[in-house]
C-alpha atoms as a PDB file:
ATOM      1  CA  UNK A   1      -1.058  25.888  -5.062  1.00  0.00           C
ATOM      2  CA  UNK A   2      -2.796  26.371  -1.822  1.00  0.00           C
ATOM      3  CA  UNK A   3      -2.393  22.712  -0.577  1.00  0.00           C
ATOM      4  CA  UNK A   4       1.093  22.138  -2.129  1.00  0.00           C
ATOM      5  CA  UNK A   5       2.812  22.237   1.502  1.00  0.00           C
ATOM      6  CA  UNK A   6       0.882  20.811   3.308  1.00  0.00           C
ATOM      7  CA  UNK A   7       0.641  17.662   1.294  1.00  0.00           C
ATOM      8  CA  UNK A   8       4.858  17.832   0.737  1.00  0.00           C
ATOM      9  CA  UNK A   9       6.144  15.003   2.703  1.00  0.00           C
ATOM     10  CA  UNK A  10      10.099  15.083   1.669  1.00  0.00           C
ATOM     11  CA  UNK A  11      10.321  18.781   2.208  1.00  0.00           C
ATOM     12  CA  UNK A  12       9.974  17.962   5.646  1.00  0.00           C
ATOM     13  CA  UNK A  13      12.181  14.950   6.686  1.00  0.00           C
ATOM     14  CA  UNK A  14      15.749  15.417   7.168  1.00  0.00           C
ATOM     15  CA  UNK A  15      17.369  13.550   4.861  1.00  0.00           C
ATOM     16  CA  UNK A  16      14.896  12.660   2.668  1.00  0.00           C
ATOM     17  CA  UNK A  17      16.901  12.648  -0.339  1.00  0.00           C
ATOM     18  CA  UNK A  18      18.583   9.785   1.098  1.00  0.00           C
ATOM     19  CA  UNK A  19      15.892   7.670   1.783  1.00  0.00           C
ATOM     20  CA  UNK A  20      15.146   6.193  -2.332  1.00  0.00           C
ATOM     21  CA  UNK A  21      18.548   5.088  -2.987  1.00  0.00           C
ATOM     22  CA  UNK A  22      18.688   3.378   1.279  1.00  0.00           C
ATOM     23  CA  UNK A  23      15.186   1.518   0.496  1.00  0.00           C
ATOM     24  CA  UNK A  24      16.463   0.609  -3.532  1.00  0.00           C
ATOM     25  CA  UNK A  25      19.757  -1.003  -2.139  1.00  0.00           C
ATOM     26  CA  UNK A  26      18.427  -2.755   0.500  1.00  0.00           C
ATOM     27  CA  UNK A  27      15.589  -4.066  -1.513  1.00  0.00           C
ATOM     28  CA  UNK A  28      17.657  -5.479  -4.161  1.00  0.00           C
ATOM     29  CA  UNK A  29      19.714  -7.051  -1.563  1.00  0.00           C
ATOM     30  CA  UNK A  30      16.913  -8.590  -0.606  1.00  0.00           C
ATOM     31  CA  UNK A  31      15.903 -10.217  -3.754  1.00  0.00           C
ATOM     32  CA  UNK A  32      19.076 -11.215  -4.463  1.00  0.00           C
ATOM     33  CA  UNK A  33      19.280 -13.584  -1.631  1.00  0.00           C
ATOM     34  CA  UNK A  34      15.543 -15.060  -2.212  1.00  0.00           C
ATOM     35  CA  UNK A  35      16.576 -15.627  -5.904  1.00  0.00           C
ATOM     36  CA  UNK A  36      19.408 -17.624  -4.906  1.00  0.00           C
ATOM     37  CA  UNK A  37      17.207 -19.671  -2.735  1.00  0.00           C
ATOM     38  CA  UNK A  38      15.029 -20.432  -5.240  1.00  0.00           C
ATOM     39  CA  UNK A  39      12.078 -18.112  -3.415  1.00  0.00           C
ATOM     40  CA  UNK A  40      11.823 -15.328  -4.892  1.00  0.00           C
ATOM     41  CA  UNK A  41       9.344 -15.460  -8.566  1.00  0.00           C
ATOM     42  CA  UNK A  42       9.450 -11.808 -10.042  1.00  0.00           C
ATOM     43  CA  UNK A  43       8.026  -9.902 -12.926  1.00  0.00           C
ATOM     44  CA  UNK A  44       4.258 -12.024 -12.753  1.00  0.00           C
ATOM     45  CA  UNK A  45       2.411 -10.698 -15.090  1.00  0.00           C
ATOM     46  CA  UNK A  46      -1.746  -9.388 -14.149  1.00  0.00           C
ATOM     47  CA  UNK A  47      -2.428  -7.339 -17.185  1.00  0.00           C
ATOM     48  CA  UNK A  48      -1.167  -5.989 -20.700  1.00  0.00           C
ATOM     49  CA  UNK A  49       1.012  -3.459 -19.778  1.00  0.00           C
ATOM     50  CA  UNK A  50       4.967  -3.508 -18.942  1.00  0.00           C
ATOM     51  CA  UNK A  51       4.385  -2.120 -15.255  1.00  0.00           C
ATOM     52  CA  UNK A  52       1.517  -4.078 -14.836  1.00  0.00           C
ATOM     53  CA  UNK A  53       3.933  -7.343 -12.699  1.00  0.00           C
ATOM     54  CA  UNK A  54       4.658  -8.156  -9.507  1.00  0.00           C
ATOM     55  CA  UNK A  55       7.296 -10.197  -7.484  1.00  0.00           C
ATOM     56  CA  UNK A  56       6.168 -13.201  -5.416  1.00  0.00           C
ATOM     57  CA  UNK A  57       8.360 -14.149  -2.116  1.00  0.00           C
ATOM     58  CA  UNK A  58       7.783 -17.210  -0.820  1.00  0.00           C
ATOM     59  CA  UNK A  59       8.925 -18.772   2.860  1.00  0.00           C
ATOM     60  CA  UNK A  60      10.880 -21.941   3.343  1.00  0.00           C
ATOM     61  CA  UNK A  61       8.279 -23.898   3.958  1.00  0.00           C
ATOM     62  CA  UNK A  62       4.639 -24.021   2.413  1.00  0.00           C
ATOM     63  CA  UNK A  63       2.789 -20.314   3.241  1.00  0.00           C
ATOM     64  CA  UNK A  64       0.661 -19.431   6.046  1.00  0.00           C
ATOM     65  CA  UNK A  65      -1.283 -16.797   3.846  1.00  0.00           C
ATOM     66  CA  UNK A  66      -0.837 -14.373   1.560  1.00  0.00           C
ATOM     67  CA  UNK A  67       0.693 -10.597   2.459  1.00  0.00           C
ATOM     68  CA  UNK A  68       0.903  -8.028  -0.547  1.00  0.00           C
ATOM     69  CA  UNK A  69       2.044  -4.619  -0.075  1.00  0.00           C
ATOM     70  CA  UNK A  70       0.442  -1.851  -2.434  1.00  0.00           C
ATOM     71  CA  UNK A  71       3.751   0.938  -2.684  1.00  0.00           C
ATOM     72  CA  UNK A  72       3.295   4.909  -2.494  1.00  0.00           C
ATOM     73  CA  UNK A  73       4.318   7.939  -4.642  1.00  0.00           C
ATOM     74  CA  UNK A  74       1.343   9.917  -4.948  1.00  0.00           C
ATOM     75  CA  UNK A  75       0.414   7.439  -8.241  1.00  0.00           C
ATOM     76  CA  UNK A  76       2.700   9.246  -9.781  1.00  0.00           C
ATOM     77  CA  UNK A  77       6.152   7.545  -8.811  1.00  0.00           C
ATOM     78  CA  UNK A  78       7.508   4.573  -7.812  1.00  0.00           C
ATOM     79  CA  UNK A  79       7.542   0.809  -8.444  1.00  0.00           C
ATOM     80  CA  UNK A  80       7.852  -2.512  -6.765  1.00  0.00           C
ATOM     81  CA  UNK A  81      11.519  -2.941  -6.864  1.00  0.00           C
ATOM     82  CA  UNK A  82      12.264  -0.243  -4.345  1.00  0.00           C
ATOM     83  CA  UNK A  83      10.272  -1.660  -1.206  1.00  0.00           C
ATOM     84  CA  UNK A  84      11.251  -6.161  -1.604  1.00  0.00           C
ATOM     85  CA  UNK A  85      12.721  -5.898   1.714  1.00  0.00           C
ATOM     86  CA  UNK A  86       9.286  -4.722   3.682  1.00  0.00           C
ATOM     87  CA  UNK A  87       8.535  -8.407   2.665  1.00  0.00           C
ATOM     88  CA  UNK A  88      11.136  -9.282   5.707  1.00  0.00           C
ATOM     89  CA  UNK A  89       8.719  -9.582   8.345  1.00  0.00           C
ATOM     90  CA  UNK A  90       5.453 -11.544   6.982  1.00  0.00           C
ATOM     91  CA  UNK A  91       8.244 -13.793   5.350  1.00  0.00           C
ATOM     92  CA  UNK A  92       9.799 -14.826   9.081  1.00  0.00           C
ATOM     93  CA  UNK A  93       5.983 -15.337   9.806  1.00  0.00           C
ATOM     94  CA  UNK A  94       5.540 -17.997   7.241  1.00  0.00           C
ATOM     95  CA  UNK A  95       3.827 -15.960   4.821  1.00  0.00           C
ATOM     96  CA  UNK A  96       4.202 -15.149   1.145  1.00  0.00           C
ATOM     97  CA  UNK A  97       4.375 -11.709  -0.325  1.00  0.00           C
ATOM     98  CA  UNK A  98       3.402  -9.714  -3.240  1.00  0.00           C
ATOM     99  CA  UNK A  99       4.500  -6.426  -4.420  1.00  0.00           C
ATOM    100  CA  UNK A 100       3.329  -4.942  -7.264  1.00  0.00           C
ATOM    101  CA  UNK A 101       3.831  -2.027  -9.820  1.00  0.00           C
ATOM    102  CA  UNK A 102       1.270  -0.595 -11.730  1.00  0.00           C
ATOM    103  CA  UNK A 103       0.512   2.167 -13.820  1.00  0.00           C
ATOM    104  CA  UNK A 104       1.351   5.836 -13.187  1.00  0.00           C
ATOM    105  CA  UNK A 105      -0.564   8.927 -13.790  1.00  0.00           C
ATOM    106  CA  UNK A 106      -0.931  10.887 -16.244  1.00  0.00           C
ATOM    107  CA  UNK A 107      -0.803   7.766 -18.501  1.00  0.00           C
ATOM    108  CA  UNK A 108      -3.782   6.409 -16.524  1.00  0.00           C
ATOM    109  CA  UNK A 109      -6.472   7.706 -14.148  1.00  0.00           C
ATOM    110  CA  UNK A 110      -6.587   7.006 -10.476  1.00  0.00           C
ATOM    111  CA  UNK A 111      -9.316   4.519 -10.955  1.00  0.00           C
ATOM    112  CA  UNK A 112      -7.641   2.669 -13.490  1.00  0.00           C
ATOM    113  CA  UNK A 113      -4.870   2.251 -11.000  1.00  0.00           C
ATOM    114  CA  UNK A 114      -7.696   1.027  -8.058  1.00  0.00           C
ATOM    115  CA  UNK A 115      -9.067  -1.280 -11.404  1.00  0.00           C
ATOM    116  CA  UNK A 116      -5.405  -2.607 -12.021  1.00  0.00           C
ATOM    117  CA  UNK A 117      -4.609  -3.453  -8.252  1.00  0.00           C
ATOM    118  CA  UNK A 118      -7.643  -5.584  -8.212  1.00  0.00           C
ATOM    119  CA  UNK A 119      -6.901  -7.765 -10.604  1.00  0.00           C
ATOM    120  CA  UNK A 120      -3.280  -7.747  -9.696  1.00  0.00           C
ATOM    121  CA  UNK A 121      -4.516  -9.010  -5.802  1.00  0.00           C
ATOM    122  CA  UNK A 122      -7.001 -11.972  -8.009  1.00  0.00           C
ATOM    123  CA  UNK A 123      -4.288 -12.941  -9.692  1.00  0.00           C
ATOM    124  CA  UNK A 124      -1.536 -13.062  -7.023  1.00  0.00           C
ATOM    125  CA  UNK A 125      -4.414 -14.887  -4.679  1.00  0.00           C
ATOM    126  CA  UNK A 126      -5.028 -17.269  -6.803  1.00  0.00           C
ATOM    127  CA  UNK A 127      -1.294 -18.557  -7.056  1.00  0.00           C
ATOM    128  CA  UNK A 128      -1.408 -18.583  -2.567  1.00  0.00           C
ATOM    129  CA  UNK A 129      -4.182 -20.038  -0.637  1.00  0.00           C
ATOM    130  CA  UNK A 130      -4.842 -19.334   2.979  1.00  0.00           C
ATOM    131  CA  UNK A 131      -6.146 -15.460   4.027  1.00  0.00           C
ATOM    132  CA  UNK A 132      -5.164 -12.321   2.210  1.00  0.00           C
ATOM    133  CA  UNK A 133      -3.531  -9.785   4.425  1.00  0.00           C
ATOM    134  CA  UNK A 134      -3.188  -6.186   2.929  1.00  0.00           C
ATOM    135  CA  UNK A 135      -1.107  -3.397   3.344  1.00  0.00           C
ATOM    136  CA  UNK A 136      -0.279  -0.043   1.388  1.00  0.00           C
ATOM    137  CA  UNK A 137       1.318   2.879   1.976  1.00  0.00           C
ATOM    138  CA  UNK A 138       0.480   6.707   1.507  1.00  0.00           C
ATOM    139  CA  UNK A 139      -1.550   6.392  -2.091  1.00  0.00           C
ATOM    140  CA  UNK A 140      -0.739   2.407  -1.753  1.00  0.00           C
ATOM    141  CA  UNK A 141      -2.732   2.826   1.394  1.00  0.00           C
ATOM    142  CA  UNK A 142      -5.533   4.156  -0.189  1.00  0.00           C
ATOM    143  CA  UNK A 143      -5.908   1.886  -3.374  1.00  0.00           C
ATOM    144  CA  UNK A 144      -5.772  -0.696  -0.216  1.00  0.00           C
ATOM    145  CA  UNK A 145      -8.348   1.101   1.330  1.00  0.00           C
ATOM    146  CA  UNK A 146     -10.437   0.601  -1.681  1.00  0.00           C
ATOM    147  CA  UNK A 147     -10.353  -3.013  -2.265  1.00  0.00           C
ATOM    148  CA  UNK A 148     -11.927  -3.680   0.449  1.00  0.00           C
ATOM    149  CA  UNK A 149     -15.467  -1.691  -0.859  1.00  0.00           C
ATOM    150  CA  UNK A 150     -17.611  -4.282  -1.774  1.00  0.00           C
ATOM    151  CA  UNK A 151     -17.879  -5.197  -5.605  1.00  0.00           C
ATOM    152  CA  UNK A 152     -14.605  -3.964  -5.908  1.00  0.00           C
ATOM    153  CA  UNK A 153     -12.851  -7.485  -5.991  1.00  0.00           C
ATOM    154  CA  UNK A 154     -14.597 -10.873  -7.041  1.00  0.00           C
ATOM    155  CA  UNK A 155     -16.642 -11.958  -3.839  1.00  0.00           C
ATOM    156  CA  UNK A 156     -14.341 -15.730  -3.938  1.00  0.00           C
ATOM    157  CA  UNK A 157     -11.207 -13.027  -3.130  1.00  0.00           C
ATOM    158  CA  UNK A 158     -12.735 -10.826  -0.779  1.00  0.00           C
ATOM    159  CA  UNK A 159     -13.728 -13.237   1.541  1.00  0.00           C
ATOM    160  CA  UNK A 160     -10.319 -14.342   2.283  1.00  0.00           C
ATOM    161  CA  UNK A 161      -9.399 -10.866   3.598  1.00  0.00           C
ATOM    162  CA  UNK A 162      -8.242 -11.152   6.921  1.00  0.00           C
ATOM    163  CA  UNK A 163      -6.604  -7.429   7.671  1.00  0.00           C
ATOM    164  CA  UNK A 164      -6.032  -4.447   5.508  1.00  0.00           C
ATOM    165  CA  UNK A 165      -3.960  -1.625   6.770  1.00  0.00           C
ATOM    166  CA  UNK A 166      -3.761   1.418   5.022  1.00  0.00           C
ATOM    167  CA  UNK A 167      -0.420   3.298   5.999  1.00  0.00           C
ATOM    168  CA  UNK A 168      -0.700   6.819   6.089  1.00  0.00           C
ATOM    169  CA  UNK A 169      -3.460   6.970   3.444  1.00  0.00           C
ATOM    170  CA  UNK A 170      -4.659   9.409   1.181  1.00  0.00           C
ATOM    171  CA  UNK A 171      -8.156   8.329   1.902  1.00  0.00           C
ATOM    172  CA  UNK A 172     -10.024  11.656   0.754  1.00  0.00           C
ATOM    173  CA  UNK A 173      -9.169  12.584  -2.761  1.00  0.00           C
ATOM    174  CA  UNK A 174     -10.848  16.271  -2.527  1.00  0.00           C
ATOM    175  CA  UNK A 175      -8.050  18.243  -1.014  1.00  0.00           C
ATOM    176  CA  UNK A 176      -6.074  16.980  -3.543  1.00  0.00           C
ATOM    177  CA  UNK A 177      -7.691  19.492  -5.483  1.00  0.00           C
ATOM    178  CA  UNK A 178      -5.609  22.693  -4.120  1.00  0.00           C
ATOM    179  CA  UNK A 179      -2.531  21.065  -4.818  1.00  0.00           C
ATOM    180  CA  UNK A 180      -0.419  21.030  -8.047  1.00  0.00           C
ATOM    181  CA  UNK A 181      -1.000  17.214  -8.203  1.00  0.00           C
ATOM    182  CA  UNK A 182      -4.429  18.196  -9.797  1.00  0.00           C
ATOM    183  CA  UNK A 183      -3.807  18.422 -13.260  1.00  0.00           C
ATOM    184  CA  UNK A 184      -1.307  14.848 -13.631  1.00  0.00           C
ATOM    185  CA  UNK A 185      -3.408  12.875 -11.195  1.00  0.00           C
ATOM    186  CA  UNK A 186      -6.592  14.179 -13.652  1.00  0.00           C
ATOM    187  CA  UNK A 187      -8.722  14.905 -10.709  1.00  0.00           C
ATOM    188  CA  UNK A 188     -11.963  17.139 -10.358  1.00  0.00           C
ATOM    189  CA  UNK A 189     -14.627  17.311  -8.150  1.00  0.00           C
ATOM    190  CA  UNK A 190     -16.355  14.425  -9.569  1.00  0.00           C
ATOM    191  CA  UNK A 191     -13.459  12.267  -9.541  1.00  0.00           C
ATOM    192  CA  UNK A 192     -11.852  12.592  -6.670  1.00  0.00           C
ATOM    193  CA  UNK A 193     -15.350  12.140  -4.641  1.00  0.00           C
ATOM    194  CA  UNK A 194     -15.489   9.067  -6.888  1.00  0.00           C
ATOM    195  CA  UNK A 195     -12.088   7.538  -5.509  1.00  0.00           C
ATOM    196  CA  UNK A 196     -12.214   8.670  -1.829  1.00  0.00           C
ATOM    197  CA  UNK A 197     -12.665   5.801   0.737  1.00  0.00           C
ATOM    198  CA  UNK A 198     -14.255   7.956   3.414  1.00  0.00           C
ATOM    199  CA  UNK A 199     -17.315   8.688   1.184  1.00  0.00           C
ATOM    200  CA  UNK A 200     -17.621   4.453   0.911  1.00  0.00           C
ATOM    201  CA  UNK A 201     -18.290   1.981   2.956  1.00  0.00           C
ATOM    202  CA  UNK A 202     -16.629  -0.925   3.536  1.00  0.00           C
ATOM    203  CA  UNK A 203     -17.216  -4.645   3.871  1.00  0.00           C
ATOM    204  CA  UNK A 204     -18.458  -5.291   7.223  1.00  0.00           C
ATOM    205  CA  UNK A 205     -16.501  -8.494   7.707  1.00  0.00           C
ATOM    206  CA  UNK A 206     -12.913  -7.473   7.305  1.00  0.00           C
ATOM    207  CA  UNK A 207     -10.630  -6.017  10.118  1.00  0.00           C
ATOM    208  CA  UNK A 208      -9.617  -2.744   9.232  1.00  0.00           C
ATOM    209  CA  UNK A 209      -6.577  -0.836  11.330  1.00  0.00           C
ATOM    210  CA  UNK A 210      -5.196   2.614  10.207  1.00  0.00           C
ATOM    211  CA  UNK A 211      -1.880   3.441  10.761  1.00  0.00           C
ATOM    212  CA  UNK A 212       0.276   6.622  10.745  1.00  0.00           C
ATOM    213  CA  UNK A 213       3.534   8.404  11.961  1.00  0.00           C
ATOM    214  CA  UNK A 214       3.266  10.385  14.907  1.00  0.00           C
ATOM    215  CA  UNK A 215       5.632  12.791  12.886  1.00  0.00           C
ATOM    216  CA  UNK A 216       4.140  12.989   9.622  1.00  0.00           C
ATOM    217  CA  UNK A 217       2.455  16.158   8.632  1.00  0.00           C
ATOM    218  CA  UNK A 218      -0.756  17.233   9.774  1.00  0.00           C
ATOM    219  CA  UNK A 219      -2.122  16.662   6.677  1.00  0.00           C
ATOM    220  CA  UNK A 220      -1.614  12.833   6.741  1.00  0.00           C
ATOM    221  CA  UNK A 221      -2.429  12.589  10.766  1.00  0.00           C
ATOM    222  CA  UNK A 222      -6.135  14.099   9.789  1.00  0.00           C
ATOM    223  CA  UNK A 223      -6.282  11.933   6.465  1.00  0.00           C
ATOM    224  CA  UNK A 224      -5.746   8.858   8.757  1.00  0.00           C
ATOM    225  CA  UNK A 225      -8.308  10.054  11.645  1.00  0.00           C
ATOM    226  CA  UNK A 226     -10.885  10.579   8.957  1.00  0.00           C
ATOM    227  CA  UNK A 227     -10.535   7.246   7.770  1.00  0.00           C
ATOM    228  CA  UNK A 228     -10.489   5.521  10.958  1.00  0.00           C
ATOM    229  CA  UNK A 229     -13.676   7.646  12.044  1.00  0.00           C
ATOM    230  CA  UNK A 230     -15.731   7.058   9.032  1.00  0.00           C
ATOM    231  CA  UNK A 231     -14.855   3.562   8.703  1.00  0.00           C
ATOM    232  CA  UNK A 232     -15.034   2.962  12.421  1.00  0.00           C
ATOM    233  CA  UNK A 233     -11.447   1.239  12.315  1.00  0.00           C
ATOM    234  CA  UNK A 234      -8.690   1.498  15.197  1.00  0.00           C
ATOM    235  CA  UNK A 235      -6.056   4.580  14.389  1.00  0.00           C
ATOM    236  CA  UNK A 236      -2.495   3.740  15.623  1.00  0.00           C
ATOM    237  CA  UNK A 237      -0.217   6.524  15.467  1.00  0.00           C
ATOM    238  CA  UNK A 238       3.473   5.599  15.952  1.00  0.00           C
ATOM    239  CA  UNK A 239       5.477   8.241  18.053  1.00  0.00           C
ATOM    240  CA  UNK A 240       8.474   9.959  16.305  1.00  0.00           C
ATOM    241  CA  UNK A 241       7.939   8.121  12.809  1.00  0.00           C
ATOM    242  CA  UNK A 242       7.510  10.131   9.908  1.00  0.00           C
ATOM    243  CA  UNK A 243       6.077   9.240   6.408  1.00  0.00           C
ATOM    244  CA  UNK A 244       9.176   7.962   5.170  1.00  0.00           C
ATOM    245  CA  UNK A 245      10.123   5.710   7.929  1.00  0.00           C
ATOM    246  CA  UNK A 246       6.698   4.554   9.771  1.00  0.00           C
ATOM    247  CA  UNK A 247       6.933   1.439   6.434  1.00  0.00           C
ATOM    248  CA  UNK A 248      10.269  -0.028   8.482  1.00  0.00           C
ATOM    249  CA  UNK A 249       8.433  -1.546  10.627  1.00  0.00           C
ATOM    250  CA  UNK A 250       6.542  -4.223   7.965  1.00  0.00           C
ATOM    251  CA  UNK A 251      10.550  -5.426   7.714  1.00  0.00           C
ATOM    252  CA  UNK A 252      10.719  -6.467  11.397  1.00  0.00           C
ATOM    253  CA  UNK A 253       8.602  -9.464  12.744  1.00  0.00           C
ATOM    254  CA  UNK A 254       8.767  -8.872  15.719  1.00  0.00           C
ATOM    255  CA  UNK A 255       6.804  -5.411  15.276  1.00  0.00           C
ATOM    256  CA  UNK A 256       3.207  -4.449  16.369  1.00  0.00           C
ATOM    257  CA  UNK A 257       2.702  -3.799  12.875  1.00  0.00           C
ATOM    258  CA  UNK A 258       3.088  -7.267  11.806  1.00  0.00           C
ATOM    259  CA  UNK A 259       1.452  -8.540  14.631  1.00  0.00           C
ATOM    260  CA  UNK A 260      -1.608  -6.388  14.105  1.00  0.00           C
ATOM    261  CA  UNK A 261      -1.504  -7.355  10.549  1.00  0.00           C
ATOM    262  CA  UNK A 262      -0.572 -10.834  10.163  1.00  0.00           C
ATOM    263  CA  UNK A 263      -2.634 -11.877  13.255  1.00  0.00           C
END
């Protein structure tokens, strides 16, 4: 469809193909050594279905805060076991993470997703005390985006936000609708207006800071500027990182991602 390209992301990243099986091997690397340290708790369960669990890391001693990273694939793809080691860098800050799966379109509707990802950040909340940091990543990014709309999670959550950060966001739905995606991600006019954070507003009281690959496609630099604009919300954009590689930096603490996020 008309859109198709211009919302392709691997298409146009050398080596891309590479890239799933790098972040899968690495991640279970990573888990390995927190289970074996006796900080890793994995497969939590926040609602009835199989995909609907997430993996808890905790740091050596007791946690700052809570980070949780929301993963990408267009809701169509992915699940938490591929991205464990982005957890590297709010770990070395003293900070537990969460990263969940949830359920994939066409089985479900993008605001079932938004619906499951709230309770999923209640339920890993109430299991950390301390703020809430959140991050997500390309659709992760925008079901981010969307928690923090008021009413969206209990009031007792949402005021322990202290940063979201929407990575490369989808945070308009609508052009979504001249791509092939239509049909599995069951979008029409009506929903995808419904689920796009730059027709909402968020809550006034949490820091919001967009960030995006100076590399990526045009598509996802003018998804990110539209968020930052309507939300009023600082836009970073990272020189020479692309969509696939702008996420490495939630690995290293000593990044400007973390330090943005974490505070």
């Amino acid at each position: 469809m008309e859109l198709d390209d211009a919302y392709a992301n691997a298409a146009h990243i050398e080596g891309a193909d590479a890239y799933p099986p790098r972040w899968a091997r690495e991640a279970a690397a990573f888990r390995e050594g927190l289970l074996e340290q006796g900080l890793a708790d994995l497969d939590v369960s926040y609602g009835d279905s199989a995909r609907q669990r997430f993996d808890l890391f905790l740091p050596m001693e007791k946690a700052r805060g809570l980070m949780i990273f929301v993963h990408g694939g267009y809701w169509l793809r992915f699940d938490k076991s591929v991205w464990s080691h982005l957890a590297g860098g709010a770990l070395s800050k003293g900070w537990a993470v969460a990263m969940p799966s949830y359920d994939l379109c066409p089985e479900v509707t993008i605001a079932e997703i938004t619906a499951q990802i709230a309770r999923m950040v209640r339920a890993a909340a109430g299991m950390v005390g301390g703020p809430v940091a959140l991050s997500g990543h390309s659709a992760g990014g925008h079901l981010v985006a969307r928690m923090t709309v008021p009413g969206v999670l209990p009031e007792a959550v949402a005021d322990r936000l202290s940063h979201v950060m929407p990575i490369s966001p989808v945070a308009d739905l609508r052009p979504l609708l001249g791509t092939s995606m239509r049909e599995p991600l069951h979008l029409d006019p009506q929903s995808a207006e419904a689920e796009s954070p730059v027709l909402m507003r968020p809550r006034a009281d949490v820091p919001v800071s967009v960030w995006v690959g100076g590399d990526e496609r045009p598509a996802f630099l003018d998804q990110a500027g539209w968020l930052s604009q309507a939300w009023g919300a600082p836009c970073v954009v990272v020189p020479k990182r692309h969509h696939f590689d702008v996420i490495d930096a939630l690995a290293d603490p000593d990044s400007d991602m973390i330090a943005r996020l974490l505070g």
